[in-house]
C-alpha atoms as a PDB file:
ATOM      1  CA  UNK A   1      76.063 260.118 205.517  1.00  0.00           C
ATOM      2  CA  UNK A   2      77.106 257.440 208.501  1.00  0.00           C
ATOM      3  CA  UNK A   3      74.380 256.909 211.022  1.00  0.00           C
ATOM      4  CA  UNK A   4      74.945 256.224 214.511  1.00  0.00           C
ATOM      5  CA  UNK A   5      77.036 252.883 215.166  1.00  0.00           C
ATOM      6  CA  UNK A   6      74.464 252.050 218.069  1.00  0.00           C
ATOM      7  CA  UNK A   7      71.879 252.548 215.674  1.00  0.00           C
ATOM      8  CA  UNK A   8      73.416 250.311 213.109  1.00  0.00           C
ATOM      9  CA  UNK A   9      74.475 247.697 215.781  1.00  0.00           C
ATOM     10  CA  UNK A  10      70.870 247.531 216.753  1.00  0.00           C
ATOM     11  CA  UNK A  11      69.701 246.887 213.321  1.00  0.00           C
ATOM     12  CA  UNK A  12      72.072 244.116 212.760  1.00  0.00           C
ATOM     13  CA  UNK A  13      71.372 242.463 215.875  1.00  0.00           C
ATOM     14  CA  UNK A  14      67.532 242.563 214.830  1.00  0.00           C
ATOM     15  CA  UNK A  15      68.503 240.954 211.126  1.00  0.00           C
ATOM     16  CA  UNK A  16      70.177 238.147 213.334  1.00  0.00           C
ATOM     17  CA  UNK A  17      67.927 237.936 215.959  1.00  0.00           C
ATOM     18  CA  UNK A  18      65.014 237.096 213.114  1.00  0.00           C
ATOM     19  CA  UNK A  19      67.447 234.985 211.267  1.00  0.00           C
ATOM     20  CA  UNK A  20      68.028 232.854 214.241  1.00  0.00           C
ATOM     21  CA  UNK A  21      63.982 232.551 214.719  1.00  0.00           C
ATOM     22  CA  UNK A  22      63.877 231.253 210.886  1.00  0.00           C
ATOM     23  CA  UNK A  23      61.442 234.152 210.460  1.00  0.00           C
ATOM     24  CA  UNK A  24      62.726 235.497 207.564  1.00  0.00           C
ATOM     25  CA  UNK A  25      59.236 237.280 206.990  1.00  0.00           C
ATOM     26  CA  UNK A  26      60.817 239.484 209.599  1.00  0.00           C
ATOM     27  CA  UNK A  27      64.384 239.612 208.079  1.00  0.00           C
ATOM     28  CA  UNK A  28      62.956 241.053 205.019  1.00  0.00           C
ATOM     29  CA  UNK A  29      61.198 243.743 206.982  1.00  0.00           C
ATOM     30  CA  UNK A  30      64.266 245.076 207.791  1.00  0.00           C
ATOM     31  CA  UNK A  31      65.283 245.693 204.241  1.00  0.00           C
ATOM     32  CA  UNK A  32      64.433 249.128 202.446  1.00  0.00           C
ATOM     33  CA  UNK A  33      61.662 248.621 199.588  1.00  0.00           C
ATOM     34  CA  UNK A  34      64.402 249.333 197.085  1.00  0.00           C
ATOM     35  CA  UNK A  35      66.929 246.835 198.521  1.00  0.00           C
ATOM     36  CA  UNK A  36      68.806 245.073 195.952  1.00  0.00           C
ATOM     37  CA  UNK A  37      70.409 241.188 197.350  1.00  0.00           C
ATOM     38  CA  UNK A  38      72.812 239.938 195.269  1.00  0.00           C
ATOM     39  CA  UNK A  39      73.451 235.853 195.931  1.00  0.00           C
ATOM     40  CA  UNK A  40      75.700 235.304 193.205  1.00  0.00           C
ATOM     41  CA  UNK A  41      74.076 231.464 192.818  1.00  0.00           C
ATOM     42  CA  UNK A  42      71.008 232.439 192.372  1.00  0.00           C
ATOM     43  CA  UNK A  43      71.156 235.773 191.336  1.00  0.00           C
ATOM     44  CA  UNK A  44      70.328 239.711 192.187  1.00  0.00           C
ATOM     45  CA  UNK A  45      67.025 240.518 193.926  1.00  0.00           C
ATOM     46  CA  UNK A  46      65.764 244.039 193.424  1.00  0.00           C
ATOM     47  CA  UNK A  47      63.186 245.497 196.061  1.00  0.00           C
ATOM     48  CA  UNK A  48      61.892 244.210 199.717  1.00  0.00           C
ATOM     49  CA  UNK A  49      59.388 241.883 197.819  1.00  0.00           C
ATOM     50  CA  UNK A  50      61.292 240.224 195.327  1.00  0.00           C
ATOM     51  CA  UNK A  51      63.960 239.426 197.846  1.00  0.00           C
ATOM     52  CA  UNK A  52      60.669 238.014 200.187  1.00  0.00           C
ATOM     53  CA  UNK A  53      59.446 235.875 197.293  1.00  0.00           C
ATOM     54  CA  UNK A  54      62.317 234.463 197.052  1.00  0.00           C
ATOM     55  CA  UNK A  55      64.278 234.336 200.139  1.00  0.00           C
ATOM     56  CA  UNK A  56      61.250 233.096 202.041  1.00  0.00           C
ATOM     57  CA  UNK A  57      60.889 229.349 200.207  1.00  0.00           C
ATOM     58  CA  UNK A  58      64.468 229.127 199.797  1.00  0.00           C
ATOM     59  CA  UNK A  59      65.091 229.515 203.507  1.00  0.00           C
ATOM     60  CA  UNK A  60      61.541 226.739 204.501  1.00  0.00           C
ATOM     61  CA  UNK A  61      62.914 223.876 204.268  1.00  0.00           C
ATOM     62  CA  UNK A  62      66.439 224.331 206.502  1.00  0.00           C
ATOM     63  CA  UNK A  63      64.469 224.132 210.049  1.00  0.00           C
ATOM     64  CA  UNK A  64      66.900 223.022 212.393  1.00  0.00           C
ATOM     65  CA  UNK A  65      69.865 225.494 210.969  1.00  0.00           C
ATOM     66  CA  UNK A  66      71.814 227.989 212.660  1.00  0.00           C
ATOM     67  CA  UNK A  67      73.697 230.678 211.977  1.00  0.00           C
ATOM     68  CA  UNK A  68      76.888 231.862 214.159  1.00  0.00           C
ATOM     69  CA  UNK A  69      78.547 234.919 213.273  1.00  0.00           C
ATOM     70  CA  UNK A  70      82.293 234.570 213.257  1.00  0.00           C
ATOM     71  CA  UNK A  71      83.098 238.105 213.455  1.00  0.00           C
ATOM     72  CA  UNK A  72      81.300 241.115 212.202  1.00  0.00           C
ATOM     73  CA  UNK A  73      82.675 244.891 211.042  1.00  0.00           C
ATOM     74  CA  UNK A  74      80.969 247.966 210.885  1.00  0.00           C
ATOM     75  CA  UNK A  75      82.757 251.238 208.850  1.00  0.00           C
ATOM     76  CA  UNK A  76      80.698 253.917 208.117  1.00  0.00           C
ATOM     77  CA  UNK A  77      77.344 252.478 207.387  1.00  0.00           C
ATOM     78  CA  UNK A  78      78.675 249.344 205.839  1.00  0.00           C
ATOM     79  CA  UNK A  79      78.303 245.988 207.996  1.00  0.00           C
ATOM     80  CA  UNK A  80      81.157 243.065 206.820  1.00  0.00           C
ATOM     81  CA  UNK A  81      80.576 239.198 208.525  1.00  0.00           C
ATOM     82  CA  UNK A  82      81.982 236.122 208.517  1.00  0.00           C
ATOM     83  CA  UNK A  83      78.729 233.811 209.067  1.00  0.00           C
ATOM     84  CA  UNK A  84      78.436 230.044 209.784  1.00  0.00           C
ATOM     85  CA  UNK A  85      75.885 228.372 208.240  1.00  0.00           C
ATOM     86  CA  UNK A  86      75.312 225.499 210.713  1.00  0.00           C
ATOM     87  CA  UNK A  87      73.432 222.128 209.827  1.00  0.00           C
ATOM     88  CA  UNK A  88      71.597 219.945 212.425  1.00  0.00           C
ATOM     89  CA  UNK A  89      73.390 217.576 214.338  1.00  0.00           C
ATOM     90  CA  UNK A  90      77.232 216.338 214.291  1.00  0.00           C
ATOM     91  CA  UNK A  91      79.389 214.154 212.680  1.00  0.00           C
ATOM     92  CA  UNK A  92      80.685 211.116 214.171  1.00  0.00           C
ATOM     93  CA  UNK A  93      83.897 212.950 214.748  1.00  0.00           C
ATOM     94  CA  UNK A  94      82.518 215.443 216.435  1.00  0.00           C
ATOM     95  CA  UNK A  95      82.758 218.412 214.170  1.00  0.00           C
ATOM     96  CA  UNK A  96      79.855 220.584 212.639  1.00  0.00           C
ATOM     97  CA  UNK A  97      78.510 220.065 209.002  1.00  0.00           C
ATOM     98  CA  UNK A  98      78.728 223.807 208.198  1.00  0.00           C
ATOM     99  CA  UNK A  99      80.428 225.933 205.362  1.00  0.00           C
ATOM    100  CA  UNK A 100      81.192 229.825 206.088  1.00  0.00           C
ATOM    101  CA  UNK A 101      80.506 232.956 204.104  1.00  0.00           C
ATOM    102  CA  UNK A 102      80.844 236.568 204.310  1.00  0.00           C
ATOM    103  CA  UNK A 103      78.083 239.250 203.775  1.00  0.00           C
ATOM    104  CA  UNK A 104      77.958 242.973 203.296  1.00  0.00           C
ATOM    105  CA  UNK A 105      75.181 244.925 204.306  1.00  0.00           C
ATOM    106  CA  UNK A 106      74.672 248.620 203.950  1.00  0.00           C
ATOM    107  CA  UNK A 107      72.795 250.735 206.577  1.00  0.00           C
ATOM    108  CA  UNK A 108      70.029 252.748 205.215  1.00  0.00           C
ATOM    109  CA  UNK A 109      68.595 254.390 208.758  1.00  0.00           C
ATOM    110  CA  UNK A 110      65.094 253.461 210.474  1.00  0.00           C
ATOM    111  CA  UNK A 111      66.749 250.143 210.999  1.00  0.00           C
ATOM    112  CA  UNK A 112      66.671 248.925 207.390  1.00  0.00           C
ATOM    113  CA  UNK A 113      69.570 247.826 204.985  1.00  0.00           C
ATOM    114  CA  UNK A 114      69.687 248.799 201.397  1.00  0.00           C
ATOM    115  CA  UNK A 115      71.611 246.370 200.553  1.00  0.00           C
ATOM    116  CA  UNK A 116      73.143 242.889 200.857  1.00  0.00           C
ATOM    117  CA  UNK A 117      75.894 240.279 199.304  1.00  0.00           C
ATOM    118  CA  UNK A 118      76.509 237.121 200.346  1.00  0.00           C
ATOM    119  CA  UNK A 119      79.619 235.333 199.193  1.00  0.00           C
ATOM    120  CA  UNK A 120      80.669 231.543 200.181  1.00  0.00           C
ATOM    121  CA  UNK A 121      82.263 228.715 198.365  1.00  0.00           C
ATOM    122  CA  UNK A 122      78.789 226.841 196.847  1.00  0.00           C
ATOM    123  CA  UNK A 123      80.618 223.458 195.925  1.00  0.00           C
ATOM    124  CA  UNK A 124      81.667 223.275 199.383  1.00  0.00           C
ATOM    125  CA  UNK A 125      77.966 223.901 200.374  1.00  0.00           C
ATOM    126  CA  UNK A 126      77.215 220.871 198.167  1.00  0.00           C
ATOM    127  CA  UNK A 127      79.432 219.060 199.855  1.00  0.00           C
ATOM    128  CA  UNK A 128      78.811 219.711 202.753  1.00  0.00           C
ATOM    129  CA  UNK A 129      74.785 218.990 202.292  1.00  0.00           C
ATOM    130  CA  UNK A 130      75.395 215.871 200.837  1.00  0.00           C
ATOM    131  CA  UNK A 131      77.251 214.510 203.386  1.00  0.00           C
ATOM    132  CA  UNK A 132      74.790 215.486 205.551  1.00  0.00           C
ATOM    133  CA  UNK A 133      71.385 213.970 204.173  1.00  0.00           C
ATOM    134  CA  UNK A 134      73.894 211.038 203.305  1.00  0.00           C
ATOM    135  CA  UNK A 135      74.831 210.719 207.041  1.00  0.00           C
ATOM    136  CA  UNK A 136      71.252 211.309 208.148  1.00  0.00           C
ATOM    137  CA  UNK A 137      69.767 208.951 205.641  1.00  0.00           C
ATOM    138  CA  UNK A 138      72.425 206.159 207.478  1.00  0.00           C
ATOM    139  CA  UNK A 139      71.551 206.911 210.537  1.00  0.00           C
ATOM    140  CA  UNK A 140      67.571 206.540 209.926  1.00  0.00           C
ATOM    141  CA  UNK A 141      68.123 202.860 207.858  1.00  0.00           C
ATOM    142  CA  UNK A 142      70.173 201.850 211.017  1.00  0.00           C
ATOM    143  CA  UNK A 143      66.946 202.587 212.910  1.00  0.00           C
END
């Protein structure tokens, strides 16, 4: 069964509109309780608490992060993105410290998901958030 698309476009914009408050409390309220995450680094979540218990600390420390989406699809119930994960600040070029994935959701009605994926390249991440805190940590010893 495929819900409304208003229906599903409102859901999505509440997942980023929590995401973009770092209230990821909130995010996970707007899973189903049987939600399964799968984050193929650190593994498949089953259910809205498990996904909390983790997804909560793991998200604490990156204050300061944002996350543009690229381009989103929605078919049926399924929601496809292309998602920027943004780091504070710039690099003396100019250009973002940021690394992009893409996620699937699926659209479970009463404004929850029942699922999610997230795929992105995780040696670029660790590239990417290295030269970062390398960056920063130059920038704080030149005072």
């Amino acid at each position: 069964m495929s819900h409304p698309r208003s229906e599903i476009e409102a859901a999505f914009r509440a997942t980023r509109t929590a995401q973009d408050a770092d209230d990821w409390n909130a995010y996970c309220d707007l899973l189903t309780e049987d939600a399964v995450y799968v984050e193929h680094h650190f593994g498949v979540y089953r259910g809205r608490e498990a996904i909390r218990a983790w997804l909560v600390p793991v998200m604490k420390p990156l204050v300061g992060w944002s996350y543009p989406t690229e381009w989103c699809v929605i078919d049926g119930d399924r929601v496809v993105f292309l998602w920027w994960n943004r780091l504070p600040g710039r690099r003396a070029d100019g250009s973002f410290y940021e690394f992009s994935g893409i996620t699937t959701m699926l659209y479970a009605g009463g404004g929850r998901f029942s699922h999610q994926e997230d795929v992105y390249n995780f040696e670029l991440t660790r590239k990417v958030m290295a030269e970062w805190a390398a960056d920063r940590k130059r920038e704080a010893a030149r005072g």
